[in-house]
PDB file of N, CA and C in Angstrom:
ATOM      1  N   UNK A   1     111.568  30.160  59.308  1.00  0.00           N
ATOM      2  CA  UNK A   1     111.925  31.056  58.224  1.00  0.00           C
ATOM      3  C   UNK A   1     110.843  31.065  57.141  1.00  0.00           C
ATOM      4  N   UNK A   2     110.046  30.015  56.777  1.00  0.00           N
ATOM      5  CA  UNK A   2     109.416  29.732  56.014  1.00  0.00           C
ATOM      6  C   UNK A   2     107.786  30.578  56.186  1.00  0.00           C
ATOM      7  N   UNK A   3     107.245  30.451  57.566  1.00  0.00           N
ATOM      8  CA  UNK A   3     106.420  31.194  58.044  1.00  0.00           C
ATOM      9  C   UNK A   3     106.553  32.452  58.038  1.00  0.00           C
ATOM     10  N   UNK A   4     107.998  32.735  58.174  1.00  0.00           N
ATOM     11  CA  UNK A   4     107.737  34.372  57.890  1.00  0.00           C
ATOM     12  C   UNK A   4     107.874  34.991  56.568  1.00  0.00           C
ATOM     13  N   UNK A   5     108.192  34.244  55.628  1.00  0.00           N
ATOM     14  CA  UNK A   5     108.221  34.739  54.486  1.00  0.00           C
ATOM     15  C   UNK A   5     106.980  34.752  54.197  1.00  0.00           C
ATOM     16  N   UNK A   6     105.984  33.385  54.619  1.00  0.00           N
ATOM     17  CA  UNK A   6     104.642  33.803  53.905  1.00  0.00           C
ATOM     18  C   UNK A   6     103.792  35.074  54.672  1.00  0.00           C
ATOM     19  N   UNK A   7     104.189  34.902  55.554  1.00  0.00           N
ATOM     20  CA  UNK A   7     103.542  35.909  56.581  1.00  0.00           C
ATOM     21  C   UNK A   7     103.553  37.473  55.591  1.00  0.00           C
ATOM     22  N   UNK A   8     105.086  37.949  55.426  1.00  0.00           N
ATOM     23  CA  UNK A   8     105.492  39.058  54.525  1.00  0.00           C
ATOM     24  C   UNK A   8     104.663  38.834  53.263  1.00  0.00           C
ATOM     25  N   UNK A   9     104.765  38.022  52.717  1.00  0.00           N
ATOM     26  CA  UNK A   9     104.156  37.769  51.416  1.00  0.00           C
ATOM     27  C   UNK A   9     102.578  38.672  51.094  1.00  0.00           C
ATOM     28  N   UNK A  10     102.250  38.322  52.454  1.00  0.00           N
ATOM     29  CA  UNK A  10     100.807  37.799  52.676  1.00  0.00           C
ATOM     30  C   UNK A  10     100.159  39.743  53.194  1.00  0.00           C
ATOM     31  N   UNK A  11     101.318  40.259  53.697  1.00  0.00           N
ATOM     32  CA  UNK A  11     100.814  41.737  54.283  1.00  0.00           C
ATOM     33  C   UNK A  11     101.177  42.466  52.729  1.00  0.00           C
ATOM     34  N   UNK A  12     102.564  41.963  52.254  1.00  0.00           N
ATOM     35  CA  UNK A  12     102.795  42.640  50.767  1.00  0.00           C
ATOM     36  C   UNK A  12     101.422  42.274  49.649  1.00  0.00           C
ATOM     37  N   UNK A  13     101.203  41.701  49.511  1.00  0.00           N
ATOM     38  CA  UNK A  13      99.853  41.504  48.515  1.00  0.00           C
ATOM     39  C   UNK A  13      98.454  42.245  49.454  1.00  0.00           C
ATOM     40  N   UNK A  14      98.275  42.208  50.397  1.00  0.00           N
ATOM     41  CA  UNK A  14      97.236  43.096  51.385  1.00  0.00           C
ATOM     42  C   UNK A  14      97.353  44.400  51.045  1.00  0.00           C
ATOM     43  N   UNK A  15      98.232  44.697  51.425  1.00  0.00           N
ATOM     44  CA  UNK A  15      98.623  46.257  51.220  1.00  0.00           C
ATOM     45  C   UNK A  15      98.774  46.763  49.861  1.00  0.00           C
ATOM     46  N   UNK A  16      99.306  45.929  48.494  1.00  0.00           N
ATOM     47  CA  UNK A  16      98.854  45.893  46.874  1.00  0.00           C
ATOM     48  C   UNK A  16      97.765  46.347  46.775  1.00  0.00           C
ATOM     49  N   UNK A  17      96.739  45.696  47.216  1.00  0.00           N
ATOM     50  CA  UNK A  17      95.610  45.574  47.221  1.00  0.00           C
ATOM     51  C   UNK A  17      94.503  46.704  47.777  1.00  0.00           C
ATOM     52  N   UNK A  18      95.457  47.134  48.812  1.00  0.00           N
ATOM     53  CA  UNK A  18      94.409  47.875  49.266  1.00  0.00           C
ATOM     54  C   UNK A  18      94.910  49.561  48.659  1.00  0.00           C
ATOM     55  N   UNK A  19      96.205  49.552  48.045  1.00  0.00           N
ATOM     56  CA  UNK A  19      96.812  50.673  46.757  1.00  0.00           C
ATOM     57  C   UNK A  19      95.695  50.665  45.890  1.00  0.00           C
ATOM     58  N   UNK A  20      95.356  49.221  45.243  1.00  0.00           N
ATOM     59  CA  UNK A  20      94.651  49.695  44.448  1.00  0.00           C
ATOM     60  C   UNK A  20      92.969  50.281  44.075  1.00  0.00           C
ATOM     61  N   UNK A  21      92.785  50.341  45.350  1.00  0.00           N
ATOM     62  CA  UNK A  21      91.613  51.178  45.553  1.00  0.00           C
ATOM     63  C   UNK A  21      91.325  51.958  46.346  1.00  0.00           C
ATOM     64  N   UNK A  22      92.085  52.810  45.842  1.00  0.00           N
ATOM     65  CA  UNK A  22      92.430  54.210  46.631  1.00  0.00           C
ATOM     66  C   UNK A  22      91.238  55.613  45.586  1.00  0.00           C
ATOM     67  N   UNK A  23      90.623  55.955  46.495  1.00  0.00           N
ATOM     68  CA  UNK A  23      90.034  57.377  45.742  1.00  0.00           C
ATOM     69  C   UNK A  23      91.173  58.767  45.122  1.00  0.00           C
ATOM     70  N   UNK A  24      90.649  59.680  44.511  1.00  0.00           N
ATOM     71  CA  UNK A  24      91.493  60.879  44.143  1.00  0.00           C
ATOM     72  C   UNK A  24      90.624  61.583  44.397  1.00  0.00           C
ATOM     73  N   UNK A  25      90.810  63.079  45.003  1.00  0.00           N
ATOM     74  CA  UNK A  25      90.240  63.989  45.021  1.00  0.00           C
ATOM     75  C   UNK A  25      90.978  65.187  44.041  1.00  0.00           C
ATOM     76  N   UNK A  26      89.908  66.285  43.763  1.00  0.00           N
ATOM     77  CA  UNK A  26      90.442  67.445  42.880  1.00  0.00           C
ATOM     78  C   UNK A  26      89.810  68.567  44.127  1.00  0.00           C
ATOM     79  N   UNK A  27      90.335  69.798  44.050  1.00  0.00           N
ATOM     80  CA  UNK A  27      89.953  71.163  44.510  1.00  0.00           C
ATOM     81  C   UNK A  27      88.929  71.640  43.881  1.00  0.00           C
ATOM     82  N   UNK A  28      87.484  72.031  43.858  1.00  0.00           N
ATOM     83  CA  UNK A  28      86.876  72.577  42.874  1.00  0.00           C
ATOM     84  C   UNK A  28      86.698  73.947  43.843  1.00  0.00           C
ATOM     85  N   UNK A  29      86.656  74.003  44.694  1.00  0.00           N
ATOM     86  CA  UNK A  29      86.426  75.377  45.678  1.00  0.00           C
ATOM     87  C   UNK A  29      87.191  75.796  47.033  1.00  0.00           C
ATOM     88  N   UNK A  30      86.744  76.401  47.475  1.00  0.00           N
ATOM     89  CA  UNK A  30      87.658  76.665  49.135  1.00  0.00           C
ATOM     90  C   UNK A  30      87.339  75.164  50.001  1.00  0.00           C
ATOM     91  N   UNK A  31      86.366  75.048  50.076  1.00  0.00           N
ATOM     92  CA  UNK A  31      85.546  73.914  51.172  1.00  0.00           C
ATOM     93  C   UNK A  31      85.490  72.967  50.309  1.00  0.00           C
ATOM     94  N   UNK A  32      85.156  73.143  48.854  1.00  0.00           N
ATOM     95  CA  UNK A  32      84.355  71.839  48.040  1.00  0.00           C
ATOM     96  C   UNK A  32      85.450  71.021  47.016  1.00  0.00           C
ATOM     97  N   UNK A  33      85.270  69.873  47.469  1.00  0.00           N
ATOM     98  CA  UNK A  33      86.133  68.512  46.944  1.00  0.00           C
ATOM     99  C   UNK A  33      85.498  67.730  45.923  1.00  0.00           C
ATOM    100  N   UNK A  34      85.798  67.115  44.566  1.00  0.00           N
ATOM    101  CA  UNK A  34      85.499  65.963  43.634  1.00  0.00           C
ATOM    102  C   UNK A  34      85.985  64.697  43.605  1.00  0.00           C
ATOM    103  N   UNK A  35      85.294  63.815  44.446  1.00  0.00           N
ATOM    104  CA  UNK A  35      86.231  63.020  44.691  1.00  0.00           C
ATOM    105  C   UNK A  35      85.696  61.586  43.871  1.00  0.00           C
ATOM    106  N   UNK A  36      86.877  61.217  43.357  1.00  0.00           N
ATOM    107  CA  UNK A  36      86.052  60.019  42.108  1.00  0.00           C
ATOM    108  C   UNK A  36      86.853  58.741  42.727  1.00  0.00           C
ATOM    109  N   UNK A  37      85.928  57.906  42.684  1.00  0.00           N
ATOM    110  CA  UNK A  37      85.943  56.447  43.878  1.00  0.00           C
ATOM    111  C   UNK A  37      86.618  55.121  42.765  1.00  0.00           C
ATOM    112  N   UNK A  38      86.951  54.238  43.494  1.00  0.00           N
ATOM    113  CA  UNK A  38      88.066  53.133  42.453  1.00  0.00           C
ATOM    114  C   UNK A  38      86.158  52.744  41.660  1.00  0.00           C
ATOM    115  N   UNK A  39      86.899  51.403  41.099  1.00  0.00           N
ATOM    116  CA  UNK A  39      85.547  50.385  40.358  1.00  0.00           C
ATOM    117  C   UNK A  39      86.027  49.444  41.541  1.00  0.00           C
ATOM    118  N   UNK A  40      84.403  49.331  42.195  1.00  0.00           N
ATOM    119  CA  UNK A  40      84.207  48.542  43.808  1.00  0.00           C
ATOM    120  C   UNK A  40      83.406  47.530  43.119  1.00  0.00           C
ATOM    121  N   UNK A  41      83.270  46.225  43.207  1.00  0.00           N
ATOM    122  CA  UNK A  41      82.288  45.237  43.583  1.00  0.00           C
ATOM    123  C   UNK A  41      81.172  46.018  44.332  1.00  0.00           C
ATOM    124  N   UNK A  42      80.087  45.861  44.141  1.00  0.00           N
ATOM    125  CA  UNK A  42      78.543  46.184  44.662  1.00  0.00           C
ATOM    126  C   UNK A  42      78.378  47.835  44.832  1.00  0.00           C
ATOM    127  N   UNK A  43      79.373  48.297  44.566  1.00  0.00           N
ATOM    128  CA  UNK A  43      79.515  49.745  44.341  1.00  0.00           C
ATOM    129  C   UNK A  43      79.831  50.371  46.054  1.00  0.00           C
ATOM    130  N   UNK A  44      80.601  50.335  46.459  1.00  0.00           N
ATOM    131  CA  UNK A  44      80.646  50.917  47.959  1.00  0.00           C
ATOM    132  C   UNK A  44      81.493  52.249  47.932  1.00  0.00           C
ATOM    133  N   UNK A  45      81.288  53.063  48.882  1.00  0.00           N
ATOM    134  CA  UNK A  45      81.535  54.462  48.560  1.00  0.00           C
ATOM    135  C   UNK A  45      82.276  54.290  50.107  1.00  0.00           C
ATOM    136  N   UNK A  46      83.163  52.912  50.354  1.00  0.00           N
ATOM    137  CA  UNK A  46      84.397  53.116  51.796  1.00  0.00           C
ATOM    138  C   UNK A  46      85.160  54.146  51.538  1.00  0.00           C
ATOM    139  N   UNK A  47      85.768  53.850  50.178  1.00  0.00           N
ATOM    140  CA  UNK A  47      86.949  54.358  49.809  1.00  0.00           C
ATOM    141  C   UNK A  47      86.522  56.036  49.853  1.00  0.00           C
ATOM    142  N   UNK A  48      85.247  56.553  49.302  1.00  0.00           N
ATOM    143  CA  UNK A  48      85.347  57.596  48.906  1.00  0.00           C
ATOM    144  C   UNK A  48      85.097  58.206  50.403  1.00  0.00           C
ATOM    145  N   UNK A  49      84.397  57.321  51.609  1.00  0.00           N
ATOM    146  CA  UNK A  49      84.248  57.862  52.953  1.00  0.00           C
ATOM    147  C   UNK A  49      85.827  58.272  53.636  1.00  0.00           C
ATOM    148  N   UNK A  50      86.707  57.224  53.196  1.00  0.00           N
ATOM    149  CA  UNK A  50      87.595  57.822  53.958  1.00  0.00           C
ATOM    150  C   UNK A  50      88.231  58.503  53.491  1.00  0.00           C
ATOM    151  N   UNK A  51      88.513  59.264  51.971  1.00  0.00           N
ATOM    152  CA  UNK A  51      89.580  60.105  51.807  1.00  0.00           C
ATOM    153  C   UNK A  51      88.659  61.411  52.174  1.00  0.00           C
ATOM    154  N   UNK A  52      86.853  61.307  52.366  1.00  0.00           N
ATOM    155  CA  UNK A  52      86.189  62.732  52.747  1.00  0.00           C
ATOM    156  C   UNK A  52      87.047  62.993  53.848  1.00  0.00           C
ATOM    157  N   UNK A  53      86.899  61.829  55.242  1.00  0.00           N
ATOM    158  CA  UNK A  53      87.104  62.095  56.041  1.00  0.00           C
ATOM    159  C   UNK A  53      88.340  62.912  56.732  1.00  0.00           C
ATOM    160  N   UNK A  54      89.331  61.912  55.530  1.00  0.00           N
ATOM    161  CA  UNK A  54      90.598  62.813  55.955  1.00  0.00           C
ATOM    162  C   UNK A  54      91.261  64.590  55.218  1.00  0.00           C
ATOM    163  N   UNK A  55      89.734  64.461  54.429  1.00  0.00           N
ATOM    164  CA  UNK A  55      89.992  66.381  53.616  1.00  0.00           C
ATOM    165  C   UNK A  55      89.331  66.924  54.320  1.00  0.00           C
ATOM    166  N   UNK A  56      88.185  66.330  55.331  1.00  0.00           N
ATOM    167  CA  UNK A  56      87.617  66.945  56.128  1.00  0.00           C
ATOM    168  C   UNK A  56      87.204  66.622  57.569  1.00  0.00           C
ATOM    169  N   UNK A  57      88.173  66.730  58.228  1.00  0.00           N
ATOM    170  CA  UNK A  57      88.846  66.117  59.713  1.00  0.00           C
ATOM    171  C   UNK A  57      87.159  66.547  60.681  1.00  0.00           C
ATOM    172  N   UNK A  58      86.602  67.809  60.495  1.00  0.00           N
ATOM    173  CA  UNK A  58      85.412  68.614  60.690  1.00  0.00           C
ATOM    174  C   UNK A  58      84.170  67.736  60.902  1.00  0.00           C
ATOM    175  N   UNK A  59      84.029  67.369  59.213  1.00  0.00           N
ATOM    176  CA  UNK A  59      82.990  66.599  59.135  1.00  0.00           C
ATOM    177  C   UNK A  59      82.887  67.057  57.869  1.00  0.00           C
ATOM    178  N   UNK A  60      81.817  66.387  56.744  1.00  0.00           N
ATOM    179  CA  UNK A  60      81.288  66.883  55.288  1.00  0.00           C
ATOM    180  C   UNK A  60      79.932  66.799  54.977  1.00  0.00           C
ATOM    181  N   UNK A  61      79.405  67.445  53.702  1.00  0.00           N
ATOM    182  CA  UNK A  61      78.263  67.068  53.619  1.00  0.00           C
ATOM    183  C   UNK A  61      78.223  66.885  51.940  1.00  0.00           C
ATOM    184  N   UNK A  62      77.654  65.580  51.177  1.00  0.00           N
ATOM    185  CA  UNK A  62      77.839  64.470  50.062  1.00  0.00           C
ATOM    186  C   UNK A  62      76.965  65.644  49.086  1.00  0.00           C
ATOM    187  N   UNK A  63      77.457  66.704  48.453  1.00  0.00           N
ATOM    188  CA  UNK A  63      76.550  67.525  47.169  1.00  0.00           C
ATOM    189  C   UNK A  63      75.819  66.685  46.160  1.00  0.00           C
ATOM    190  N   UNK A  64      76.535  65.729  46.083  1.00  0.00           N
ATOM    191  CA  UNK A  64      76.150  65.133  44.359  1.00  0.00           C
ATOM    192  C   UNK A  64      77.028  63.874  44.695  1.00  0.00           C
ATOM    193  N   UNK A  65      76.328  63.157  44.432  1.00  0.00           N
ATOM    194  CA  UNK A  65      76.743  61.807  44.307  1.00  0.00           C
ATOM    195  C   UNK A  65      76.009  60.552  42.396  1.00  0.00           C
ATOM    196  N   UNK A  66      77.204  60.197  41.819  1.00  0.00           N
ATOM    197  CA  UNK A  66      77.020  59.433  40.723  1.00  0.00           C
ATOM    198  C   UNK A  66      77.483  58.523  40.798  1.00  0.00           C
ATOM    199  N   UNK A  67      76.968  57.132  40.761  1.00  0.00           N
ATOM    200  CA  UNK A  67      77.872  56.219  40.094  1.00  0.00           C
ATOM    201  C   UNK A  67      77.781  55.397  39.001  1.00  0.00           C
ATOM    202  N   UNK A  68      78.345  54.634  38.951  1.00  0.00           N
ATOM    203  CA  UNK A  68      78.007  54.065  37.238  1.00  0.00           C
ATOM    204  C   UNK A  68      79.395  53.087  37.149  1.00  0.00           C
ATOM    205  N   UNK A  69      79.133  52.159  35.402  1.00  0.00           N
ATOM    206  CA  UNK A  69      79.926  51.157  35.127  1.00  0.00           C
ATOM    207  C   UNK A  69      80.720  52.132  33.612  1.00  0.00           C
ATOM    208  N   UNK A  70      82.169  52.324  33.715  1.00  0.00           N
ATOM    209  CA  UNK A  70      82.551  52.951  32.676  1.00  0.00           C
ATOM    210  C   UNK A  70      82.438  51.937  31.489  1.00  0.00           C
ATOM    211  N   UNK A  71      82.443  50.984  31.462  1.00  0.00           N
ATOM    212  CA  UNK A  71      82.312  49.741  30.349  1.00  0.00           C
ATOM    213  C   UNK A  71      81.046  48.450  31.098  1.00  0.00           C
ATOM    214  N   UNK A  72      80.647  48.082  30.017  1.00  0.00           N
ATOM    215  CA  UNK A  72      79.709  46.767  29.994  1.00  0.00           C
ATOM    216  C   UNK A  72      80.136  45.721  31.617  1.00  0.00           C
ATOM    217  N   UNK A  73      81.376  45.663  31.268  1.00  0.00           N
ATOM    218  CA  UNK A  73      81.812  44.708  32.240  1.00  0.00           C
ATOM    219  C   UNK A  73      83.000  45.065  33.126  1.00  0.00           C
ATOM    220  N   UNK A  74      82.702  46.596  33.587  1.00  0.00           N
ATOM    221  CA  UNK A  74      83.298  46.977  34.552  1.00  0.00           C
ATOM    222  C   UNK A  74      82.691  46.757  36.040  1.00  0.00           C
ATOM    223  N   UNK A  75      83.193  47.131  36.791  1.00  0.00           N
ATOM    224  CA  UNK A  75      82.755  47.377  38.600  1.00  0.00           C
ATOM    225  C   UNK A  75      82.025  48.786  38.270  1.00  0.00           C
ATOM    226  N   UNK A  76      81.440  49.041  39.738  1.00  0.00           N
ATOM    227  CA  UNK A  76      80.603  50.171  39.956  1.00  0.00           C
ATOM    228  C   UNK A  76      81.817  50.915  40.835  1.00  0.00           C
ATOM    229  N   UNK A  77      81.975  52.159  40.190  1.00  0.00           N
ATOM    230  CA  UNK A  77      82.879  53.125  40.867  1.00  0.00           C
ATOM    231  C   UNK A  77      81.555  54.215  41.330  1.00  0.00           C
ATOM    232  N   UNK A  78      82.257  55.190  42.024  1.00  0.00           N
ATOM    233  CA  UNK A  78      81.141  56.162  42.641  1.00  0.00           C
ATOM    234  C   UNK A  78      82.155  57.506  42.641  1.00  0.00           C
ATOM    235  N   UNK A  79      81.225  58.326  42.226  1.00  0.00           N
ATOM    236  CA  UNK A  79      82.058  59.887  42.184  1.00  0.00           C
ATOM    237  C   UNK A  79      80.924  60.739  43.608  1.00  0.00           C
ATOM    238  N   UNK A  80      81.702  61.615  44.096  1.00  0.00           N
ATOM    239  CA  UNK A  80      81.273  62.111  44.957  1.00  0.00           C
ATOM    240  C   UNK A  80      81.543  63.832  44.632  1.00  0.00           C
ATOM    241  N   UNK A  81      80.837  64.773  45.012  1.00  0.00           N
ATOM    242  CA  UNK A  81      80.933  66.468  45.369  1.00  0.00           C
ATOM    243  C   UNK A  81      80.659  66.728  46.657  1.00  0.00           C
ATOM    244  N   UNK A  82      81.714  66.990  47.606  1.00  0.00           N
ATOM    245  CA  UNK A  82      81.423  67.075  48.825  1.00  0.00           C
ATOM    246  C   UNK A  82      82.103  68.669  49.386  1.00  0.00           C
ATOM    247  N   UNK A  83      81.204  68.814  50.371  1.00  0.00           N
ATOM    248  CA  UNK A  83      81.750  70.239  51.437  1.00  0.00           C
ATOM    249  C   UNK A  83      82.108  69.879  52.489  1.00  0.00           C
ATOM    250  N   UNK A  84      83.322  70.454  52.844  1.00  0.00           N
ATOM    251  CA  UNK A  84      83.883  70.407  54.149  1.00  0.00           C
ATOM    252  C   UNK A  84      82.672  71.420  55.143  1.00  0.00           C
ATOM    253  N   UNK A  85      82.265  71.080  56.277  1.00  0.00           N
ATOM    254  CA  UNK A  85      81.505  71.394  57.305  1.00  0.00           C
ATOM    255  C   UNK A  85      82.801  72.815  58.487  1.00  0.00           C
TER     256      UNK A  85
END
């Protein structure tokens, strides 16, 4: 009983976790997406790969890419402008 509680424990804090770095996208056009990425450690643009992937099942191509620290002692988030292919 004890094992499975940590077990649960252990997928419930995983899955917290992986909520909280989730990308958002906006509509800016028919094809073209804004998609602004969590604050990542070393700045990685996973998050922003997979919500392209799933607005654009096709394939995409990266318009504009920024990233940056919104404060001194923030993480590196990454914003993306992408076209669906």
């Amino acid at each position: 009983m004890r094992g499975f509680a940590c077990r649960t424990l252990l997928i419930l804090t995983a899955s917290g976790l992986t909520a909280c770095s989730q990308s958002y996208a906006s509509r800016v056009d028919d094809r073209t997406f804004h998609i602004e990425g969590p604050e990542v450690p070393g700045g990685s643009d996973a998050p922003n790969r997979r919500l392209a992937e799933k607005l654009c099942p096709r394939g995409f191509r990266v318009l504009e890419q920024t990233s940056g620290k919104s404060q001194a002692d923030a993480q590196i988030s990454t914003n993306w402008t992408i076209r669906c292919l």
